[in-house]
C-alpha atoms as a PDB file:
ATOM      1  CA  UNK A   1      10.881  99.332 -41.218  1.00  0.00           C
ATOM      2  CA  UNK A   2      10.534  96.455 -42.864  1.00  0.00           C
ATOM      3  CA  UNK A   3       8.191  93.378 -41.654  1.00  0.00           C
ATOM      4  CA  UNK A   4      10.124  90.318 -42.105  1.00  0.00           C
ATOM      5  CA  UNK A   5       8.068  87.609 -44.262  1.00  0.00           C
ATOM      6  CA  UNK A   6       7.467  84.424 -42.649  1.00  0.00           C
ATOM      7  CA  UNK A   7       9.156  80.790 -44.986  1.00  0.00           C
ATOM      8  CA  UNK A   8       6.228  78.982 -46.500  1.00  0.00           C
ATOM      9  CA  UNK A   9       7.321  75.552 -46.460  1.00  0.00           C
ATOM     10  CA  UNK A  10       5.737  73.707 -48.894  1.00  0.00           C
ATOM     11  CA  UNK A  11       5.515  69.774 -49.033  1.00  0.00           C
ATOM     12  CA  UNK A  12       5.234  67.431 -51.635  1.00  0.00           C
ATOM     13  CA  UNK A  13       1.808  66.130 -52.456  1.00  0.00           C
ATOM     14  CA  UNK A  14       0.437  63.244 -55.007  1.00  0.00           C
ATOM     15  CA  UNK A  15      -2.694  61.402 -56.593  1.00  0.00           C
ATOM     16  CA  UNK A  16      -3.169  57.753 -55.908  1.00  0.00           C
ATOM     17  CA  UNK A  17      -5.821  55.661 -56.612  1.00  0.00           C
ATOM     18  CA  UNK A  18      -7.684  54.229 -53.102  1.00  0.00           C
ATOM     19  CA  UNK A  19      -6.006  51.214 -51.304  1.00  0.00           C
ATOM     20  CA  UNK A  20      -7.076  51.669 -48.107  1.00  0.00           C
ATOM     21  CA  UNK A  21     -10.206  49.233 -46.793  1.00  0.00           C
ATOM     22  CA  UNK A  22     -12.624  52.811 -46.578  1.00  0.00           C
ATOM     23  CA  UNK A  23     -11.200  54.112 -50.052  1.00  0.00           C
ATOM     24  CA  UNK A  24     -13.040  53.432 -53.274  1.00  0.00           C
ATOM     25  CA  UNK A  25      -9.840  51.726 -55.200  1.00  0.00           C
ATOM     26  CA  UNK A  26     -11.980  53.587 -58.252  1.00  0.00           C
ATOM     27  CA  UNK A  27     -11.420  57.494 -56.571  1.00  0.00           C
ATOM     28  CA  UNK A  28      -8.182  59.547 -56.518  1.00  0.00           C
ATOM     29  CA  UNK A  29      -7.162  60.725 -53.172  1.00  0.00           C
ATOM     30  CA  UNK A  30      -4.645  63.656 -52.203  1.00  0.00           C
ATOM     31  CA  UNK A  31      -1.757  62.012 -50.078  1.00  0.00           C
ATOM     32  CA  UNK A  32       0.720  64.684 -48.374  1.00  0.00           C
ATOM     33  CA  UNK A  33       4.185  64.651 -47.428  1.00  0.00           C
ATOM     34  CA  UNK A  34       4.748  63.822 -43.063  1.00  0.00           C
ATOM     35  CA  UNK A  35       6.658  67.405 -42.029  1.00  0.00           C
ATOM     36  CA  UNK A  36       8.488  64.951 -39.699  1.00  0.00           C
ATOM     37  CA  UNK A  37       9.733  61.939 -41.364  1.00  0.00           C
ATOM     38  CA  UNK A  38       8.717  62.454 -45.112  1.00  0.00           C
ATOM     39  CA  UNK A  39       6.449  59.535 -45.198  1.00  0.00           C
ATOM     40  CA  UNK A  40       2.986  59.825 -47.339  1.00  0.00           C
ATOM     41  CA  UNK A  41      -0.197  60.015 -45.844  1.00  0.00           C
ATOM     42  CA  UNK A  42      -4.212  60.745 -47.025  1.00  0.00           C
ATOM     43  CA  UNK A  43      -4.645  64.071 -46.664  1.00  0.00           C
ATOM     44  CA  UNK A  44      -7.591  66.640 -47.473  1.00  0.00           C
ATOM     45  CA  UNK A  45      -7.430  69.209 -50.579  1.00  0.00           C
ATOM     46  CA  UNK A  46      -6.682  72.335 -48.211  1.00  0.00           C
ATOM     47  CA  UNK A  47      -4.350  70.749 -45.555  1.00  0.00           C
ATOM     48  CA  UNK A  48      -0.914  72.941 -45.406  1.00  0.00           C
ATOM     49  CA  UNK A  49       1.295  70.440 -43.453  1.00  0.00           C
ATOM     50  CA  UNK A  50       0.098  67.272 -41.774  1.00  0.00           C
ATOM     51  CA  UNK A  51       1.554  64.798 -39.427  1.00  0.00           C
ATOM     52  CA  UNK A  52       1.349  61.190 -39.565  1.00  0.00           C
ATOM     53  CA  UNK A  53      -0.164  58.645 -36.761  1.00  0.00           C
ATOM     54  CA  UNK A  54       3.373  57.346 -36.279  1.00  0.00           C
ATOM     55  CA  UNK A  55       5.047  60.472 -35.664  1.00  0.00           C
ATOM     56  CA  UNK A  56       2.161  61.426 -33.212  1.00  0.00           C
ATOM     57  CA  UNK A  57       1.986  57.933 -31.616  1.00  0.00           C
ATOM     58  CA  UNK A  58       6.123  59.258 -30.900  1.00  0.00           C
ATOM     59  CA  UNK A  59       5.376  62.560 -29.141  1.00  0.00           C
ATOM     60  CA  UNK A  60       2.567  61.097 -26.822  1.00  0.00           C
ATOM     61  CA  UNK A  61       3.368  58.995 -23.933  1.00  0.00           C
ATOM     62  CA  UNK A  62       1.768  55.614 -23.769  1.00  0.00           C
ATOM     63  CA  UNK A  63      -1.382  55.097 -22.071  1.00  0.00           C
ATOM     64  CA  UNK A  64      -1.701  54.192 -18.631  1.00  0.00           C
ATOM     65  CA  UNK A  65      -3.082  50.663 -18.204  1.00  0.00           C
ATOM     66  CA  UNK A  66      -4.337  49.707 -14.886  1.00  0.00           C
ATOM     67  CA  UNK A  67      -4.033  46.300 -13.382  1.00  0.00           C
ATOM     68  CA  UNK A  68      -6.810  44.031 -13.224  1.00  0.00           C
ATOM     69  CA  UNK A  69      -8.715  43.965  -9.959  1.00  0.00           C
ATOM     70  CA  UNK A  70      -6.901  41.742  -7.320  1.00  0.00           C
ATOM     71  CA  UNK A  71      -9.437  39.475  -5.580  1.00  0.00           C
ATOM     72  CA  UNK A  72      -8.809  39.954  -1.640  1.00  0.00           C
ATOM     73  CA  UNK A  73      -9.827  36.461  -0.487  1.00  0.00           C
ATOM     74  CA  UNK A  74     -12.958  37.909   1.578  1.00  0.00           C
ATOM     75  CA  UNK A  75     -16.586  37.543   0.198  1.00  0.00           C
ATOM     76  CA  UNK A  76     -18.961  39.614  -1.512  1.00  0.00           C
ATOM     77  CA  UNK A  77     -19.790  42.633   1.344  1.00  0.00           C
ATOM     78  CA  UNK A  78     -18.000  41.825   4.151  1.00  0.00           C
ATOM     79  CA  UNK A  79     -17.439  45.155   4.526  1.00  0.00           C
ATOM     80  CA  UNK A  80     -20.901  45.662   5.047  1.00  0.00           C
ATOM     81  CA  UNK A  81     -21.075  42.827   7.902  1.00  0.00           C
ATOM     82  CA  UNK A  82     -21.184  43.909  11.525  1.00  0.00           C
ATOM     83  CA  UNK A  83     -19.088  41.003  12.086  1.00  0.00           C
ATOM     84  CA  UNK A  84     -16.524  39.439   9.923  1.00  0.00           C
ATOM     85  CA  UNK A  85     -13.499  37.351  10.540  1.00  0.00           C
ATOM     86  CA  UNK A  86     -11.175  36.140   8.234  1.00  0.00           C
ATOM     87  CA  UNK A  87      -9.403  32.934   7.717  1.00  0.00           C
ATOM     88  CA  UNK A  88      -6.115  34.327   9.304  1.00  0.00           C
ATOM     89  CA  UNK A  89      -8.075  35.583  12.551  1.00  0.00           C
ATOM     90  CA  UNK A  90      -8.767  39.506  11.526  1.00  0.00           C
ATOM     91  CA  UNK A  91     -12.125  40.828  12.622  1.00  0.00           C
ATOM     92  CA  UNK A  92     -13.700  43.640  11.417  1.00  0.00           C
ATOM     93  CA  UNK A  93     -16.591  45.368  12.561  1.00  0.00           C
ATOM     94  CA  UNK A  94     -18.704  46.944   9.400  1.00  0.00           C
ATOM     95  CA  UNK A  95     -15.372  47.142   7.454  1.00  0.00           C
ATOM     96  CA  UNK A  96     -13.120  48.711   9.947  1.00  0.00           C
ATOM     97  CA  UNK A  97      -9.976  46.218  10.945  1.00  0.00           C
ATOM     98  CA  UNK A  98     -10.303  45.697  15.322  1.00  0.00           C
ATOM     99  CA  UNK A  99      -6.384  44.294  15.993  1.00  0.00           C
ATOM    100  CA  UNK A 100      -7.521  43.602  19.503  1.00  0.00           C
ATOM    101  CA  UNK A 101     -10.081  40.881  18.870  1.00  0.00           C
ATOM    102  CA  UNK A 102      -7.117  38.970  16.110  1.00  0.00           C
ATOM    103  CA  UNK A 103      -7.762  35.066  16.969  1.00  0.00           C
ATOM    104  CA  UNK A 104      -9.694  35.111  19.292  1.00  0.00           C
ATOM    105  CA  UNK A 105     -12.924  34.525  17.548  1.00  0.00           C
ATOM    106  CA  UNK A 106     -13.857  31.395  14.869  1.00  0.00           C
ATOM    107  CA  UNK A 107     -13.930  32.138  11.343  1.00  0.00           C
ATOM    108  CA  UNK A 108     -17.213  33.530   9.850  1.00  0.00           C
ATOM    109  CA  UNK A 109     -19.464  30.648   7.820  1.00  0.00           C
ATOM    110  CA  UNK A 110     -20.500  32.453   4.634  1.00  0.00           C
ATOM    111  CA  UNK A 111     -23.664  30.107   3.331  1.00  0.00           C
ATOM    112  CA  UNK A 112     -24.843  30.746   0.099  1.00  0.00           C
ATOM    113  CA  UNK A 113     -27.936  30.678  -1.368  1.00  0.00           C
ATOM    114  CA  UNK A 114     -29.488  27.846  -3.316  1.00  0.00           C
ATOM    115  CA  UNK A 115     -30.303  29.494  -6.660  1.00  0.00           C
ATOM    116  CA  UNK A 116     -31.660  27.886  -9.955  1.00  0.00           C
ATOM    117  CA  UNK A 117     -30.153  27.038 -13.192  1.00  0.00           C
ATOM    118  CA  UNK A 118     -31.162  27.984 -16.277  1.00  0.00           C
ATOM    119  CA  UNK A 119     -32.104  24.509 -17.398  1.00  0.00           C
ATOM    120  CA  UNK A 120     -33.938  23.465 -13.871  1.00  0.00           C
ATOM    121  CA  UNK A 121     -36.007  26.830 -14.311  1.00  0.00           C
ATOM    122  CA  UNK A 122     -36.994  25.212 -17.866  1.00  0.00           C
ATOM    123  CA  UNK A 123     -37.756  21.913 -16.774  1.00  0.00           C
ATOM    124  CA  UNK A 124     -39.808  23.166 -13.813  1.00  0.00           C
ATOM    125  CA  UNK A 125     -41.815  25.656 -16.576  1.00  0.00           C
ATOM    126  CA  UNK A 126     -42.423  22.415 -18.656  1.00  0.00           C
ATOM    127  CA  UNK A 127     -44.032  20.365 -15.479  1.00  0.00           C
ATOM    128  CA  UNK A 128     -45.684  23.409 -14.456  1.00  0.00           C
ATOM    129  CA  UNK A 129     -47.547  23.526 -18.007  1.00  0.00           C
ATOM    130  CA  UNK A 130     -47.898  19.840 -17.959  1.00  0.00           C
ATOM    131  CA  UNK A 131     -50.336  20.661 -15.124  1.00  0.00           C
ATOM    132  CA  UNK A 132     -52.141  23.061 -15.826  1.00  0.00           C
ATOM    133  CA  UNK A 133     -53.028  21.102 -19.064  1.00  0.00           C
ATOM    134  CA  UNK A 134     -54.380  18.031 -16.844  1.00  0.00           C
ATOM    135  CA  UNK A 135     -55.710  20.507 -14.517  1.00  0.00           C
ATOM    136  CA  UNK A 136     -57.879  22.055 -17.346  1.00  0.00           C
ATOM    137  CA  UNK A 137     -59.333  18.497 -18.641  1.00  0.00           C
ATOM    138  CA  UNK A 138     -59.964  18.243 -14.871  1.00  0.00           C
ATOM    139  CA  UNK A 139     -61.654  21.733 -14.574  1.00  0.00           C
ATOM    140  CA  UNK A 140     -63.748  20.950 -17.272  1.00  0.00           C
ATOM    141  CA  UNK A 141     -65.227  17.156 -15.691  1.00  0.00           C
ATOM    142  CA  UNK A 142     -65.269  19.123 -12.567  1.00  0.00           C
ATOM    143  CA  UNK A 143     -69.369  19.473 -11.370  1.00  0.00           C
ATOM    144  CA  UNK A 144     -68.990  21.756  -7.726  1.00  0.00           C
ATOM    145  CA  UNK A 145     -68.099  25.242  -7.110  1.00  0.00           C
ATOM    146  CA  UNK A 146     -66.017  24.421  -4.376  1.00  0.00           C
ATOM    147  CA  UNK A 147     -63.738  21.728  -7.038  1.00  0.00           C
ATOM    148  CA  UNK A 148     -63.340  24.423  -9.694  1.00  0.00           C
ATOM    149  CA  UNK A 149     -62.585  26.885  -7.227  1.00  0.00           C
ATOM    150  CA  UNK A 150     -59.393  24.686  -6.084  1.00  0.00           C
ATOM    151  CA  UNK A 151     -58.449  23.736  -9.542  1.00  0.00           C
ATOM    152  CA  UNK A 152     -58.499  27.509 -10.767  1.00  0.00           C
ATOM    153  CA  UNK A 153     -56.150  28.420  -7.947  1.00  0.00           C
ATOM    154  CA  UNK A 154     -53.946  26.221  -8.655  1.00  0.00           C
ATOM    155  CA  UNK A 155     -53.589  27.142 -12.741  1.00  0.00           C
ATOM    156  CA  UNK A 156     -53.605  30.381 -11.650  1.00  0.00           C
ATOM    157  CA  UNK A 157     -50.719  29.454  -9.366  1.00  0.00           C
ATOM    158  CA  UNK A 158     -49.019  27.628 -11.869  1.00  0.00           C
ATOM    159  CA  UNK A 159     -49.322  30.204 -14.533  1.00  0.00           C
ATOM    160  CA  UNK A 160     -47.412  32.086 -12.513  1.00  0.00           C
ATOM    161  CA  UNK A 161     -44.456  30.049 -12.952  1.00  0.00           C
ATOM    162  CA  UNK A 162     -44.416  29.079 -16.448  1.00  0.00           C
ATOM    163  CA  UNK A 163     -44.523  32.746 -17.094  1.00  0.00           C
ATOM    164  CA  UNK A 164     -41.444  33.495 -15.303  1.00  0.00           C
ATOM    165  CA  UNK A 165     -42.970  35.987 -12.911  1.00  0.00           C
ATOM    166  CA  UNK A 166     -42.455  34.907  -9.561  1.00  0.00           C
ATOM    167  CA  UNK A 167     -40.949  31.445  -8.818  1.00  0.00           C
ATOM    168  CA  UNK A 168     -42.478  30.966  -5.327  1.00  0.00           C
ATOM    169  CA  UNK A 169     -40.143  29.159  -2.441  1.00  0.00           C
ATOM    170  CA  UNK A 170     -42.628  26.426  -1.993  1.00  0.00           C
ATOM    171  CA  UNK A 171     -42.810  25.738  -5.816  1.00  0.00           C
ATOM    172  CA  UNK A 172     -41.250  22.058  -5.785  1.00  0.00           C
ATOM    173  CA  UNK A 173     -43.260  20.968  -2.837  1.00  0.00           C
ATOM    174  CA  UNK A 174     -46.229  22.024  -4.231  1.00  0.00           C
ATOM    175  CA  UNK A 175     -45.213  20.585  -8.055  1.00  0.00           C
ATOM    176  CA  UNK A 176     -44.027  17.455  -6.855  1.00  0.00           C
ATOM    177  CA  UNK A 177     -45.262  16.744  -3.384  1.00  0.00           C
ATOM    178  CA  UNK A 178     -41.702  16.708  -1.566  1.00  0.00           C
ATOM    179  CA  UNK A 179     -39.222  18.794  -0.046  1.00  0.00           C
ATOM    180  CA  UNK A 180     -35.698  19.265  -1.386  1.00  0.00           C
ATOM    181  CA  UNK A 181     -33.333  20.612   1.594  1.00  0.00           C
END
């Protein structure tokens, strides 16, 4: 008995110069035949049969995109609250919805913190170095321990803040001699 041979298909292959943005439009690269719609693509020296990115883009299904995240109209970890209640009169206790308690408490007040900009940071940096430079020409006149003592603590305090390290709560009372509230 006979084995029966297997077809050797063979497809069409050329030469073309580089056109492609990776190519070297100098070089001569080996573009094969698609074995599904006949179209030319690059191809290597010792490829057999190749497919081309359309045909594949074809036989694949389409990726699944999810939808962007949905904001749910509660703050930031009020799951995490052993209290919350919602505009519309839901409470929940550490996350979990109690139907009982619906409207029958007030809405939760969610105060947020005062934090700094970028540029107030800066301009408090600049006074704070402002200072310590007229604390130094004061260190310097200064004759008693117990002056120098007071003017070192506060350039080391000061320091401090212009190098970013720890901005201290008190900082504007103690830079400008009021309280902001």
């Amino acid at each position: 008995m006979a084995k029966a041979k297997k077809e050797v298909i063979v497809y069409k292959t050329i030469k073309m110069k580089g056109t492609k943005w990776n190519q070297n439009p100098e070089k001569y690269y080996m573009y094969m035949e698609c074995k599904k719609c006949g179209a030319y693509d690059n191809a290597t020296e010792t490829s057999k049969a190749i497919t081309c990115s359309k045909c594949v883009e074809s036989m694949c299904e389409p990726p699944n995109v999810k939808q962007p995240y949905q904001k749910s109209g509660k703050p930031r970890g009020w799951a995490f609250m052993a209290e919350y209640v919602h505009t519309d009169g839901t409470v929940y206790h550490k996350g979990v919805e109690q139907p009982k308690l619906k409207g029958k408490k007030s809405v939760t007040v969610i105060v947020k913190k005062k934090t700094m900009t970028k540029k107030q940071k800066e301009r408090l940096k600049w006074t704070a170095s402002a200072k310590i430079a007229g604390l130094k020409k004061k260190l310097i006149k200064a004759k008693f321990k117990k002056d120098k003592k007071a003017i070192e603590s506060d350039i080391k305090y000061l320091t401090r803040i212009v190098i970013g390290k720890r901005i201290p709560k008190d900082y504007h009372e103690r830079l400008y001699g009021k309280k902001v509230s």
